[in-house]
N, C-alpha and C. Protein backbone atom coordinates (compact mmCIF):
# COMPACT_ATOMS: atom_id res chain seq x y z
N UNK A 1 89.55 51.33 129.44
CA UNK A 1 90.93 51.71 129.38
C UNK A 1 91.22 52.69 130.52
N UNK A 2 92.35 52.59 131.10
CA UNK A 2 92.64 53.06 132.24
C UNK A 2 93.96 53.92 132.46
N UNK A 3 93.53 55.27 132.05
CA UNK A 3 94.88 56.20 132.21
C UNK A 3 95.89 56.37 133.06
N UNK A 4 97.10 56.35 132.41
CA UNK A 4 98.04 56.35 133.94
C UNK A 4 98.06 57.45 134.90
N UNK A 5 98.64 57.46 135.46
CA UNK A 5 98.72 58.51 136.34
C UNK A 5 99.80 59.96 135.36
N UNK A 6 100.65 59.53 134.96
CA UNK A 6 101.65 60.44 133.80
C UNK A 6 100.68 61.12 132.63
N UNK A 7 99.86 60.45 132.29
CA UNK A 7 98.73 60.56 131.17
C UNK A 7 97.59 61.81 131.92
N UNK A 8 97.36 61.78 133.04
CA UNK A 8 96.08 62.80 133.42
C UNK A 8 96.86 63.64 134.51
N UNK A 9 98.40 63.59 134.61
CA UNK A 9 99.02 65.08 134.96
C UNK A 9 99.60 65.77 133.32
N UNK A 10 99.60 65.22 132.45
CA UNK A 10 99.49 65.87 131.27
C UNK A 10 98.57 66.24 130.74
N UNK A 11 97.26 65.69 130.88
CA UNK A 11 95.90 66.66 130.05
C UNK A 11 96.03 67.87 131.42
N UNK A 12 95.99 67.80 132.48
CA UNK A 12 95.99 68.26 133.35
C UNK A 12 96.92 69.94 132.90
N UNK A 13 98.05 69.54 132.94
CA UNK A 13 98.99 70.37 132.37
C UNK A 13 98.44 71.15 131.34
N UNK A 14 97.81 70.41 130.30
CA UNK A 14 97.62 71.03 129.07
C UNK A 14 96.63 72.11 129.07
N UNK A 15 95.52 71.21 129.86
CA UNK A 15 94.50 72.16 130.17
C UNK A 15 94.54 73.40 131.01
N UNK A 16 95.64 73.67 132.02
CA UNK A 16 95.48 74.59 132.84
C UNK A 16 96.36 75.62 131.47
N UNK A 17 97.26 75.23 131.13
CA UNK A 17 97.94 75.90 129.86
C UNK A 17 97.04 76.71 128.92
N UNK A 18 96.39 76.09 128.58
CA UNK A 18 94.89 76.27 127.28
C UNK A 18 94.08 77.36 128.75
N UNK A 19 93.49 77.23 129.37
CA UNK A 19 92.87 78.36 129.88
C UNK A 19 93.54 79.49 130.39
N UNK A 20 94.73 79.27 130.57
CA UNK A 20 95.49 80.61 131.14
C UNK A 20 96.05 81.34 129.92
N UNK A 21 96.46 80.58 129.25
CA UNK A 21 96.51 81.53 127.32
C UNK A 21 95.08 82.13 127.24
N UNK A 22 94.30 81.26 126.90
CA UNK A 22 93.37 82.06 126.76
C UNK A 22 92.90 83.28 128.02
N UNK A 23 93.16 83.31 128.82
CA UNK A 23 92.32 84.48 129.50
C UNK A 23 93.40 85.49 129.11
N UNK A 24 95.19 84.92 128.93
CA UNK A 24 95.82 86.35 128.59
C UNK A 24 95.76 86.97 127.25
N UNK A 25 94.81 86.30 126.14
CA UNK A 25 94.63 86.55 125.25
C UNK A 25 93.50 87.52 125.35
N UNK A 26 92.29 86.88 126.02
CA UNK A 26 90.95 87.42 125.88
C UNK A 26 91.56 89.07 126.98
N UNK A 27 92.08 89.19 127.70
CA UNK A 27 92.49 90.73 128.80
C UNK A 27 93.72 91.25 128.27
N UNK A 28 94.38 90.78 126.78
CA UNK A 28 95.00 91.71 125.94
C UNK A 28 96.46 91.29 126.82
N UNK A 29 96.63 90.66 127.51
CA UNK A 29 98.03 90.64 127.99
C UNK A 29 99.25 89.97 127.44
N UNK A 30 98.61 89.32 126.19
CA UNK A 30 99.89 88.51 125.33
C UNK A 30 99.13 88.17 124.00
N UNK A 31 100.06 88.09 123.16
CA UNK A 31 99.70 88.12 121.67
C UNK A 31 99.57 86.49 121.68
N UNK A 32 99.33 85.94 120.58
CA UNK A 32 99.28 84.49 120.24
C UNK A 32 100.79 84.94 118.99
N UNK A 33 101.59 83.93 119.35
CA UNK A 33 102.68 83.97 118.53
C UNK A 33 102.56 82.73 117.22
N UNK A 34 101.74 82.39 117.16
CA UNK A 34 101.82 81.17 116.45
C UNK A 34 100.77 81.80 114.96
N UNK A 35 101.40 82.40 113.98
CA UNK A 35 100.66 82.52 112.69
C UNK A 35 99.58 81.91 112.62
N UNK A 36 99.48 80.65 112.47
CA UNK A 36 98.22 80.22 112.18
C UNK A 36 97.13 79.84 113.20
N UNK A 37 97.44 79.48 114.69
CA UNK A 37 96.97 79.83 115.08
C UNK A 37 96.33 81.50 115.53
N UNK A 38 97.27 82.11 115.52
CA UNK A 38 96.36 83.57 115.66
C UNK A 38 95.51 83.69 114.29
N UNK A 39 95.77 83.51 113.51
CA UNK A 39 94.42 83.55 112.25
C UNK A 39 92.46 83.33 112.70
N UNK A 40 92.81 81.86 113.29
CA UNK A 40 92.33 81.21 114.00
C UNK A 40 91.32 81.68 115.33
N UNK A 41 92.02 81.74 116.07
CA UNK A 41 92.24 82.82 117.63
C UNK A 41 91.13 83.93 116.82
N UNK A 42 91.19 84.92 115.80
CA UNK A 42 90.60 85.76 115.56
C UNK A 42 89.06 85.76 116.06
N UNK A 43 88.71 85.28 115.04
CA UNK A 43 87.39 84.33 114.70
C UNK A 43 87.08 83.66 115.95
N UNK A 44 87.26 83.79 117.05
CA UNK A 44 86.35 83.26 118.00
C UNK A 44 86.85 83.90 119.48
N UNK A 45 88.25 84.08 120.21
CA UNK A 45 88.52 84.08 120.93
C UNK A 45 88.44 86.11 121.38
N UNK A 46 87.52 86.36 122.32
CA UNK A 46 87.34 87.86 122.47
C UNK A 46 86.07 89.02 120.72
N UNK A 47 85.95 87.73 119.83
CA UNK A 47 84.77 88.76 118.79
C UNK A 47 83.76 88.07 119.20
N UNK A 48 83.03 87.57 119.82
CA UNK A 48 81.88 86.70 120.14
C UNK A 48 80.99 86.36 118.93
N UNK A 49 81.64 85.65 118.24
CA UNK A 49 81.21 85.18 117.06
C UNK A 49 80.56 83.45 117.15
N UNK A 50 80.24 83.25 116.63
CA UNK A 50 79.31 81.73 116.77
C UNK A 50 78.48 81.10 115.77
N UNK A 51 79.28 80.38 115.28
CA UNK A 51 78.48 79.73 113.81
C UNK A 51 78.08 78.60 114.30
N UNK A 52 77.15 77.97 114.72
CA UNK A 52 76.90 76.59 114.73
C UNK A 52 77.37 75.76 114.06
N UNK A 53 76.88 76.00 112.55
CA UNK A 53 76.89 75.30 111.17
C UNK A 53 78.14 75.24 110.53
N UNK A 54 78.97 76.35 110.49
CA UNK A 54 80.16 76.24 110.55
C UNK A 54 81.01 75.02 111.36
N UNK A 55 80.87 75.26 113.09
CA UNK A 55 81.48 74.94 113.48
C UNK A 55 81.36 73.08 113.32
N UNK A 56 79.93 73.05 113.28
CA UNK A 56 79.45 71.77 113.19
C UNK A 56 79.81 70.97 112.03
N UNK A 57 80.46 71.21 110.75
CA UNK A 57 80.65 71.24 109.44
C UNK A 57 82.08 70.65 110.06
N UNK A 58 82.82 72.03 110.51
CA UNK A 58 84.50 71.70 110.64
C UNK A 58 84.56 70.38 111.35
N UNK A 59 83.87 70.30 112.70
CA UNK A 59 83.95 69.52 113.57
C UNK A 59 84.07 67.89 112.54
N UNK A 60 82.55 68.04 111.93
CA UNK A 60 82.62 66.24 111.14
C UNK A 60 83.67 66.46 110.11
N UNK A 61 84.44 67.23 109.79
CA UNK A 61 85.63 67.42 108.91
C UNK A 61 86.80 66.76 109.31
N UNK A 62 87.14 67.37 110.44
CA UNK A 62 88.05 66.99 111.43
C UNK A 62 87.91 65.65 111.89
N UNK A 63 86.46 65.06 112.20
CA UNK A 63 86.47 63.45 112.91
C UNK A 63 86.60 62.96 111.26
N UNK A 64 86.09 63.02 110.23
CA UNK A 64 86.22 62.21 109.06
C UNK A 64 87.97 62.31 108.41
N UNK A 65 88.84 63.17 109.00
CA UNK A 65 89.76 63.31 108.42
C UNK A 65 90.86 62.42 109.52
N UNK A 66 90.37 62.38 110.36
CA UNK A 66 90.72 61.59 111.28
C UNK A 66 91.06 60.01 111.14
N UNK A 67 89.69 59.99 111.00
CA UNK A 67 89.26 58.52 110.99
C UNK A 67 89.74 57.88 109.51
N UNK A 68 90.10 58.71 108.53
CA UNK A 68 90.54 58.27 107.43
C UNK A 68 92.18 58.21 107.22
N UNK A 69 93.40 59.05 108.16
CA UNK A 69 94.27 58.72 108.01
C UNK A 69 94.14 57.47 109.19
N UNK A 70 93.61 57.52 110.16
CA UNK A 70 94.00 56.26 111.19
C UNK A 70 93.56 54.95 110.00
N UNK A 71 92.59 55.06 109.45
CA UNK A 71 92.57 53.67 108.54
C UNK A 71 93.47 53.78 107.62
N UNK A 72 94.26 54.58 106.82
CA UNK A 72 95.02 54.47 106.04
C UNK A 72 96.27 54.24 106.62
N UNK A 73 96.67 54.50 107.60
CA UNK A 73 97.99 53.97 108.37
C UNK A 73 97.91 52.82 108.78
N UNK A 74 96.51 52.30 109.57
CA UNK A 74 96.16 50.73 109.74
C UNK A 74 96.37 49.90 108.68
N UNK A 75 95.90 50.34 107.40
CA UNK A 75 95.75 49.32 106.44
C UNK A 75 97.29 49.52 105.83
N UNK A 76 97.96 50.24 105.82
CA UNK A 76 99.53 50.56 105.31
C UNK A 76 100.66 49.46 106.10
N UNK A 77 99.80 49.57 107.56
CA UNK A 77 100.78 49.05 108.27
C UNK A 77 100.72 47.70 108.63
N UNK A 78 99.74 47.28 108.71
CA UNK A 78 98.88 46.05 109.46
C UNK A 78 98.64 45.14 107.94
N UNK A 79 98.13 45.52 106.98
CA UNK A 79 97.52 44.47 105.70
C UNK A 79 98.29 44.11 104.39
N UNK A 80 99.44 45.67 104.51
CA UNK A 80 100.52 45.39 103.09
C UNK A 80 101.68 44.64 103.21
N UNK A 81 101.46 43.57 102.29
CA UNK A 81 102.69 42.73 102.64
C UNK A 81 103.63 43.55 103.22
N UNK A 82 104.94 42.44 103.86
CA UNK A 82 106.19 43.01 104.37
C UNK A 82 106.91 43.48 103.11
N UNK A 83 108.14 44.36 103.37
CA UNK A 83 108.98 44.36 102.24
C UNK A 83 109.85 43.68 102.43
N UNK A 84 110.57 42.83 101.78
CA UNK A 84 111.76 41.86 101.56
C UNK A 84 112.63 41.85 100.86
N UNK A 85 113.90 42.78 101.44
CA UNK A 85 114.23 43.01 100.06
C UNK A 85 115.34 41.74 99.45
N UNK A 86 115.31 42.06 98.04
CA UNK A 86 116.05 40.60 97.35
C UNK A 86 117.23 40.94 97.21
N UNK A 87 118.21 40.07 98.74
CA UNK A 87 120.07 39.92 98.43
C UNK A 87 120.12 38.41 97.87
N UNK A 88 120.23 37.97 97.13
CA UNK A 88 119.94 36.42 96.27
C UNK A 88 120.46 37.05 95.12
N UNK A 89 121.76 37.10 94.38
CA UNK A 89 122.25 37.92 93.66
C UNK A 89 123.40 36.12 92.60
N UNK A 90 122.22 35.53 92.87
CA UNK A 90 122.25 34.27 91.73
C UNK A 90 122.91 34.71 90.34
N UNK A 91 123.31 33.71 89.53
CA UNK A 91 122.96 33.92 88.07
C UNK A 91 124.82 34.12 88.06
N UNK A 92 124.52 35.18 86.69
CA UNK A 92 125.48 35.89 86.39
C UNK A 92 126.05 37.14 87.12
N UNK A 93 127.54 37.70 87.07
CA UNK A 93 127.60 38.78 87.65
C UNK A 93 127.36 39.83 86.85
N UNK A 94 127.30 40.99 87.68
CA UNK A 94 127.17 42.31 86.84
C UNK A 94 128.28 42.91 86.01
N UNK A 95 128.13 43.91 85.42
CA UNK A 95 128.97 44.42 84.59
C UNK A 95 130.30 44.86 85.24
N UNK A 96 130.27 45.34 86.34
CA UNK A 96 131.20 45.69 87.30
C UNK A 96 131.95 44.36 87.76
N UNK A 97 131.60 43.55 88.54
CA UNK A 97 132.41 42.26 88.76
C UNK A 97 133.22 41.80 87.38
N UNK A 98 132.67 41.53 86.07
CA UNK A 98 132.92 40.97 84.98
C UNK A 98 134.22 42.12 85.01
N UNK A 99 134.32 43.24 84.80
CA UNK A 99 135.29 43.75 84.38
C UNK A 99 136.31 43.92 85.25
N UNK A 100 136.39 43.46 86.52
CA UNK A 100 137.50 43.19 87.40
C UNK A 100 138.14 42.08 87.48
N UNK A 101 137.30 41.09 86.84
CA UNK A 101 138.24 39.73 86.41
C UNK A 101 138.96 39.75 85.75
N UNK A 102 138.95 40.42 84.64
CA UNK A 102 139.78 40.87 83.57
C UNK A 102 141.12 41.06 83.54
């Protein structure tokens, strides 16, 4: 698979973004505004903290949580019948029509 050119000036982008936050984070020059990410941010970025096991835990968390909505959207989208809905309004009329004949 072969990225466009629009596609790798955006990781591009992203990435120079992601290291320049971080260094103004790690030399105190800007807060992280984002609640949950600063929670986050704590726990690793400037306390030199390092869980392997942790991290290694989250990590197969994250690919298994992954990999389980992409199959559940595949199989939602791709294997469940269509919906169709029924205008075929045969038969008798409803209570409403009946009482406007009246």
């Amino acid at each position: 698979m072969k990225l466009s050119r629009e596609s790798i000036l955006l990781i591009l982008i992203c990435s120079i973004d992601l290291v320049f936050t971080l260094y103004l984070l790690r030399t105190g020059a800007a807060h992280e505004g984002n609640f949950v990410m600063a929670f986050y941010l704590n726990y690793g970025v400037g306390t030199r903290q390092y869980r392997p096991r942790f991290v290694r835990s989250m990590m197969r968390g994250a690919i298994a949580a992954y990999i389980g909505i992409y199959l559940a959207l595949f199989v939602s989208i791709n294997l469940s019948p269509p919906f169709v809905p029924n205008y075929s309004y045969g038969g008798e009329a409803g209570p409403s029509v009946q009482n406007r004949a009246r």
